[in-house]
Protein backbone atom coordinates (compact mmCIF):
# COMPACT_ATOMS: atom_id res chain seq x y z
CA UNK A 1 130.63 -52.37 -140.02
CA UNK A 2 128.92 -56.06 -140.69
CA UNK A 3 128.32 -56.73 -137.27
CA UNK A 4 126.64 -53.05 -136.80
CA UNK A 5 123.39 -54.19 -139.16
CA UNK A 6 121.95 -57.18 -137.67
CA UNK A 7 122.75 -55.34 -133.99
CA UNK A 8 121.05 -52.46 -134.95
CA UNK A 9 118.21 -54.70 -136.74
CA UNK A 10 117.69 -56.29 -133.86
CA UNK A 11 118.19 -53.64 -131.13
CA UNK A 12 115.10 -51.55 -132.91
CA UNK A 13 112.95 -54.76 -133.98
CA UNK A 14 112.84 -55.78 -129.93
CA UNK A 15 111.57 -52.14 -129.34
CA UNK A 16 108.90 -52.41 -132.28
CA UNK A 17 107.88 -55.62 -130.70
CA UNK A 18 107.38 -54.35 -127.32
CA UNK A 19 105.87 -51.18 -128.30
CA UNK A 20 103.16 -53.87 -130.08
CA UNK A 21 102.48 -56.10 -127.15
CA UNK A 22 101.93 -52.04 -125.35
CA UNK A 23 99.45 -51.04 -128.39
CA UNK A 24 97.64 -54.27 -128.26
CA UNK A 25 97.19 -54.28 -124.47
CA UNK A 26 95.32 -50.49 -125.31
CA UNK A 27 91.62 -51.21 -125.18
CA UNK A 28 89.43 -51.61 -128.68
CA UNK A 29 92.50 -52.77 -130.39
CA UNK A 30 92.71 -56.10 -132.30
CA UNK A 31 95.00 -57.77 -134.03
CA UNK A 32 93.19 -57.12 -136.75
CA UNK A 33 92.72 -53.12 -136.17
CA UNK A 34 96.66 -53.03 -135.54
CA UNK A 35 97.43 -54.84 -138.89
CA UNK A 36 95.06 -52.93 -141.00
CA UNK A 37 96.90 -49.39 -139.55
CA UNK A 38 100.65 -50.38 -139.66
CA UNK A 39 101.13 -51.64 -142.84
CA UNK A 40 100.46 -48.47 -145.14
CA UNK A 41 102.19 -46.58 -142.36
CA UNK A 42 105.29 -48.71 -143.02
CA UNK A 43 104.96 -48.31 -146.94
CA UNK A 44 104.63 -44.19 -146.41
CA UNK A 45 108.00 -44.64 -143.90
CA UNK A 46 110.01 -46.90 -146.37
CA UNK A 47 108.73 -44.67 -149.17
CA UNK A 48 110.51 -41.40 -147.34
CA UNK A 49 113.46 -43.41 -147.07
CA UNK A 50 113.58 -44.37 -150.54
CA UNK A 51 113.52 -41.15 -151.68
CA UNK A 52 115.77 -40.52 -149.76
CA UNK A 53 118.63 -43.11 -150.41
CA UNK A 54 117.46 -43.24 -154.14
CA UNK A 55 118.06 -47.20 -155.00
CA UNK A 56 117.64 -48.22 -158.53
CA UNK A 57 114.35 -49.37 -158.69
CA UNK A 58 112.81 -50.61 -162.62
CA UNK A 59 110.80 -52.99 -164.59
CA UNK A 60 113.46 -54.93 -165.55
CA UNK A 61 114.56 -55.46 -161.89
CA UNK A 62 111.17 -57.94 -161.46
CA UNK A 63 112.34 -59.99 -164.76
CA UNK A 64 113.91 -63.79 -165.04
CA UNK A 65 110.85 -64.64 -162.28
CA UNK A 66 112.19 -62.47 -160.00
CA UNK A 67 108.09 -61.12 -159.68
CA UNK A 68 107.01 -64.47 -158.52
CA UNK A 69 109.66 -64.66 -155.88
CA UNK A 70 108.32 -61.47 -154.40
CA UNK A 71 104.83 -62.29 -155.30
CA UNK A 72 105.15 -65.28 -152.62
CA UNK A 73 106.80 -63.36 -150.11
CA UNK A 74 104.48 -60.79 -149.62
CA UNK A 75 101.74 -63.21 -149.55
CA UNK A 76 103.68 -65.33 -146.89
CA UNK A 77 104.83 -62.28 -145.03
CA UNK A 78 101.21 -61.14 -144.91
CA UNK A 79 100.14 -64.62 -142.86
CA UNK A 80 102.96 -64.83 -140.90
CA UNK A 81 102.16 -61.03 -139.88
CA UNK A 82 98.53 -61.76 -139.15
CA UNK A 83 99.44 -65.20 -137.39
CA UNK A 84 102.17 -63.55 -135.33
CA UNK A 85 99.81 -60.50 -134.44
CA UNK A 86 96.84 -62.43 -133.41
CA UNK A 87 99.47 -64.49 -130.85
CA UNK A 88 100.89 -61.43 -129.73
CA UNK A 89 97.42 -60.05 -128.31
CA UNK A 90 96.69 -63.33 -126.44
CA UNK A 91 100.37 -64.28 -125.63
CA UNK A 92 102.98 -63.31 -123.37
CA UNK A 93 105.92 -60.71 -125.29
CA UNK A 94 108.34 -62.94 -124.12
CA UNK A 95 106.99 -66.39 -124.95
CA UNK A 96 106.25 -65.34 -128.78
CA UNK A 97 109.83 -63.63 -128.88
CA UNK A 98 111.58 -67.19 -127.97
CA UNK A 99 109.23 -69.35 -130.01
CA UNK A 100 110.00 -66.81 -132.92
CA UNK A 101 113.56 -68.21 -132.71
CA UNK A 102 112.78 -71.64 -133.22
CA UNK A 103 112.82 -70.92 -137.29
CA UNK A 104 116.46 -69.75 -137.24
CA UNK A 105 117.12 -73.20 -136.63
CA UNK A 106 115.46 -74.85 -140.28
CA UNK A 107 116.74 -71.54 -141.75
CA UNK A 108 120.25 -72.06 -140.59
CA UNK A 109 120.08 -75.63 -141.68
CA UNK A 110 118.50 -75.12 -145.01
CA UNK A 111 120.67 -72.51 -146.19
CA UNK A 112 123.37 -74.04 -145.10
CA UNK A 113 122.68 -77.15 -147.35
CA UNK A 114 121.66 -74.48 -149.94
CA UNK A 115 124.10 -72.25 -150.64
CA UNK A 116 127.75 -73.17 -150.57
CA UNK A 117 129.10 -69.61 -148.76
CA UNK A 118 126.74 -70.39 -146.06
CA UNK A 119 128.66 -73.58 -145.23
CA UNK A 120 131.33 -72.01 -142.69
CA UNK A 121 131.34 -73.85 -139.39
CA UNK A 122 132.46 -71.19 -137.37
CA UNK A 123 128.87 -69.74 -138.40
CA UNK A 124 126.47 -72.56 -138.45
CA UNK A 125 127.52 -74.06 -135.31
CA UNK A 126 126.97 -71.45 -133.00
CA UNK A 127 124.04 -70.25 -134.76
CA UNK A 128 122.45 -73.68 -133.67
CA UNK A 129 123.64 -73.69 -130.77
CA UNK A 130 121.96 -70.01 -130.24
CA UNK A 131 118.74 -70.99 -131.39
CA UNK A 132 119.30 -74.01 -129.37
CA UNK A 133 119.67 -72.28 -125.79
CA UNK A 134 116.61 -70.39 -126.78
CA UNK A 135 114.40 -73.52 -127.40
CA UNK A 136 115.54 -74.92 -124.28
CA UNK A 137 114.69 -71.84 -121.97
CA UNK A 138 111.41 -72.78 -123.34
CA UNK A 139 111.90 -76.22 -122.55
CA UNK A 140 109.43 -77.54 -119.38
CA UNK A 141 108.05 -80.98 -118.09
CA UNK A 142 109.92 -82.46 -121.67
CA UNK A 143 108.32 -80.32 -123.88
CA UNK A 144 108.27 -76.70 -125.13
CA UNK A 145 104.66 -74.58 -123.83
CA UNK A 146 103.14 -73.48 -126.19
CA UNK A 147 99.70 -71.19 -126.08
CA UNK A 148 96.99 -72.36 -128.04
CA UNK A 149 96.29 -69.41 -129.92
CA UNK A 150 100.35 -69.30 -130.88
CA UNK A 151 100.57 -72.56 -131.79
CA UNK A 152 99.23 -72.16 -135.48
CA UNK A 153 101.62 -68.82 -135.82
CA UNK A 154 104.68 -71.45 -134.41
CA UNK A 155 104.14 -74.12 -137.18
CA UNK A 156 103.50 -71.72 -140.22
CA UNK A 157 106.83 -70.05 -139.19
CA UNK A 158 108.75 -73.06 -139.30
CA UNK A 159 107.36 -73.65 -142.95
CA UNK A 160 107.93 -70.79 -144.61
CA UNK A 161 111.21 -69.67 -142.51
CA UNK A 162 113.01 -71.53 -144.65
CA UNK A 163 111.62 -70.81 -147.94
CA UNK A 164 111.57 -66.95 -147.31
CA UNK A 165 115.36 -66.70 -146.55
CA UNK A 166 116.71 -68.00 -149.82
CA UNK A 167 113.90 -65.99 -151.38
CA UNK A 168 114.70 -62.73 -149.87
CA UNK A 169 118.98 -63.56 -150.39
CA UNK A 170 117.92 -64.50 -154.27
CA UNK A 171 116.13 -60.97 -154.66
CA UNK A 172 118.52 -59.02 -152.75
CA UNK A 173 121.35 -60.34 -155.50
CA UNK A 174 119.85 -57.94 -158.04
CA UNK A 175 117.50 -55.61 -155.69
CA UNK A 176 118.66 -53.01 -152.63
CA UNK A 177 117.23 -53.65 -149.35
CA UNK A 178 115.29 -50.26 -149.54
CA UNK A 179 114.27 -50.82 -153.03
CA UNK A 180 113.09 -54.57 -151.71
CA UNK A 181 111.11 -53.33 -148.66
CA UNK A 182 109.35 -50.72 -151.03
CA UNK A 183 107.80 -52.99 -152.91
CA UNK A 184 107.42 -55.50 -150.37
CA UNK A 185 105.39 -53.01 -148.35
CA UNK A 186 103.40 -52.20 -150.97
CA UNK A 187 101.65 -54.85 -151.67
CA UNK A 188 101.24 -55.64 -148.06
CA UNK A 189 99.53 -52.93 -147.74
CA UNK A 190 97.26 -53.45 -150.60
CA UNK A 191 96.84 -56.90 -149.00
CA UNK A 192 95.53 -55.39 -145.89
CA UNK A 193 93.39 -52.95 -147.13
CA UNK A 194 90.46 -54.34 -146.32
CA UNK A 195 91.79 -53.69 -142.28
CA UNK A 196 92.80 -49.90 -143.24
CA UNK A 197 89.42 -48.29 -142.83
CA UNK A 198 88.33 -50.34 -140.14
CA UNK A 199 91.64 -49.42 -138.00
CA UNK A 200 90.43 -45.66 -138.70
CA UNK A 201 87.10 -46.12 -136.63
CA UNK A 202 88.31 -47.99 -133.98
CA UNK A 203 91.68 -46.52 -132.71
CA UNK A 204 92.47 -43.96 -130.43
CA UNK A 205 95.12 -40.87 -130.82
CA UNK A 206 97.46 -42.32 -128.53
CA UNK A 207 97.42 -45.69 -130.02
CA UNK A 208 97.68 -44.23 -133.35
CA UNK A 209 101.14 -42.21 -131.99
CA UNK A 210 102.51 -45.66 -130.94
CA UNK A 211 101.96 -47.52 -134.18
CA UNK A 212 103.73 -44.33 -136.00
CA UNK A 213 106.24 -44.92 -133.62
CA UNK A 214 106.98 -48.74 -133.84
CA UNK A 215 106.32 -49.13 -137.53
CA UNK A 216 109.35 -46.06 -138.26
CA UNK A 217 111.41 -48.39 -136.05
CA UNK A 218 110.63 -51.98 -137.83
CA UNK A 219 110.92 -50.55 -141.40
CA UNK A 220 114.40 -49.08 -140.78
CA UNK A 221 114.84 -52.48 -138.97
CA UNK A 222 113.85 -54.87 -142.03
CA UNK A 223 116.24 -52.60 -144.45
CA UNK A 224 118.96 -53.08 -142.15
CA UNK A 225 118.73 -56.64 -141.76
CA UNK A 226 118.33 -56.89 -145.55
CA UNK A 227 121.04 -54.96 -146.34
CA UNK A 228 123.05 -57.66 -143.54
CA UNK A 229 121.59 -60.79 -145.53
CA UNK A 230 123.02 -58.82 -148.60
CA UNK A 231 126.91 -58.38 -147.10
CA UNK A 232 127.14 -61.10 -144.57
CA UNK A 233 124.99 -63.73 -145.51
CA UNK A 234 121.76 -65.80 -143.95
CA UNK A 235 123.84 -67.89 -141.44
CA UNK A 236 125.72 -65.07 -139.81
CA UNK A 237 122.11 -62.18 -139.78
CA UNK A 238 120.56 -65.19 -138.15
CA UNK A 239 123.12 -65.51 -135.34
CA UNK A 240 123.65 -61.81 -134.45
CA UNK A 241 119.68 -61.71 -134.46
CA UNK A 242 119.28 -63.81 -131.99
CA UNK A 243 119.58 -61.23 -129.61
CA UNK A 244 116.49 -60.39 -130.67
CA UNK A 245 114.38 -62.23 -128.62
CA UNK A 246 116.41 -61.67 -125.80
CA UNK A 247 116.63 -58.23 -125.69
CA UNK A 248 112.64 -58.25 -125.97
CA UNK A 249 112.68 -60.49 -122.95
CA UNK A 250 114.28 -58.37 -120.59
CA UNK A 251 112.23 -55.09 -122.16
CA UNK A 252 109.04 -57.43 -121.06
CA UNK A 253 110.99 -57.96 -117.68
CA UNK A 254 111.63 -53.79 -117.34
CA UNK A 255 108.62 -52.70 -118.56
CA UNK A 256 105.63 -54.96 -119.18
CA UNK A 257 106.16 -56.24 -115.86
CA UNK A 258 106.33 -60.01 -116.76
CA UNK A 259 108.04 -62.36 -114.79
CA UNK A 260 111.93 -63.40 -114.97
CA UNK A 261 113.08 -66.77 -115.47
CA UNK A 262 116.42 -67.97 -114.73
CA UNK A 263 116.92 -70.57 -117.71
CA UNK A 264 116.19 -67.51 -120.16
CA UNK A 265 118.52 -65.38 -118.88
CA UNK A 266 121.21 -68.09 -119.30
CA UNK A 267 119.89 -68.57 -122.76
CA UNK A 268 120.81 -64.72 -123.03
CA UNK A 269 124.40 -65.74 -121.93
CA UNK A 270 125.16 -68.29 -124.68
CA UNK A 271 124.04 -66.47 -127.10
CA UNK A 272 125.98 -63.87 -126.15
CA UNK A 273 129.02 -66.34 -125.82
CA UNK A 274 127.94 -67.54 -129.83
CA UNK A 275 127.88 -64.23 -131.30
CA UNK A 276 131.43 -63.40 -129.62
CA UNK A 277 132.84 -66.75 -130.85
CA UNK A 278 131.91 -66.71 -134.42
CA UNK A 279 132.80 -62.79 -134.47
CA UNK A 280 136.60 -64.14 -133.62
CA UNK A 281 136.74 -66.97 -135.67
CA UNK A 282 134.60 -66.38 -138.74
């Protein structure tokens, strides 16, 4: 049942992802237009779904600075989400996807040193060497290419990656995943209010349908991979995610119409290779 969260997290957050590269190819929509629409559409979907599920949610729940915490990862969640959007317009799907994956490896690291449960081997190393094969299918004329535009997104990433994993596993010791992406939602949305009305005026019906579409898909994916931090632990979400970017790449490949490459489809192998390894062992 572990393995089944991250999978699923990451089998429906690389169809989000490509359905947003699709909505921000439409005409008249920014990055800026896109951000202002999605997030109150992702606090109505996680709102459904909390009524649904029915998580203890109460005052006392944001005490012992537990309010603070969350205050600081909405507020980082809302730059990385503007950062990674504005790349995403100018960028290639696949090259954000892969440069995404870079932060597993700080994250990995950190909580690692962090938190003592984090510490098995079996886990760590082939979550390196995951993130690893991704950074070197990246990897051309001794150094990784890097757009300008995504270059600002790539080094705020590897910042706060590893601040907003042991944030997110310290909250979801007293909060549910559901309960946590309500109110994480929430004030993303409030933060991107200012975007809401704009989005109204400026996009179409169909691009409206598709942001319905992908922002159902990547809040059931962020409660899954919540509730996977929650059982399994940082180290071994991090790993199965990797697929991720992967999976992404060869929906760009299918669909987008971008071009293969052969050192990221053996990047696709090893990781593949990792996750089977540390499924035996761990």
């Amino acid at each position: 049942m572990n393995i089944l969260l991250p999978l699923c997290a990451a089998v429906l957050q690389a169809a989000s992802f490509t359905l947003d590269k699709a909505i921000l190819s439409l005409k008249r929509v920014g990055f800026i237009s896109y951000t202002g629409a999605s997030f109150p559409l992702v606090f109505i979907i996680t709102g459904v779904i909390f009524f649904i599920v029915r998580p203890e949610l109460s005052v006392g729940m944001f005490g012992s600075g537990r309010w603070a915490l969350i205050v600081l990862s909405v507020v980082g969640s809302a730059i990385s989400n503007l950062l990674y959007y504005r790349a995403l317009k100018n960028d290639a799907l696949q090259e954000i996807q892969a440069l995404d994956l870079l932060q597993a490896i700080p994250v990995i690291l950190v909580s690692s040193i962090f938190f003592s449960d984090e510490r098995n081997p079996y886990l760590v190393f082939p979550a390196l060497a995951a993130a690893l094969a991704v950074v070197w299918s990246h990897w051309d004329h001794h150094r990784i290419r890097i757009a300008k535009k995504t270059l600002p997104y790539v080094l705020w990433s590897l910042a706060i990656a590893p601040l907003s994993a042991p944030i997110s596993r310290a909250l979801l010791l007293v909060w549910s995943p559901v309960s946590l992406e309500l109110v994480r939602a929430a004030g993303m949305a409030l933060i991107f209010l200012p975007f809401t009305l704009r989005s109204y005026r400026t996009l179409s019906f169909t691009a409206w349908r598709l942001i319905i579409v992908t922002n159902m898909l990547t809040a059931v994916a962020w409660i899954l991979f919540y509730a996977s931090y929650q059982r399994s632990g940082i180290v071994y979400t991090v790993l199965l995610f990797s697929l991720q970017p992967i999976l992404v790449y060869f929906a760009s490949l299918f669909i987008l119409k971008e071009r293969a490459h052969r050192k990221k489809i053996a990047a696709f192998g090893i990781i593949l290779i990792s996750i089977i390894f540390a499924q035996i062992m761990a």
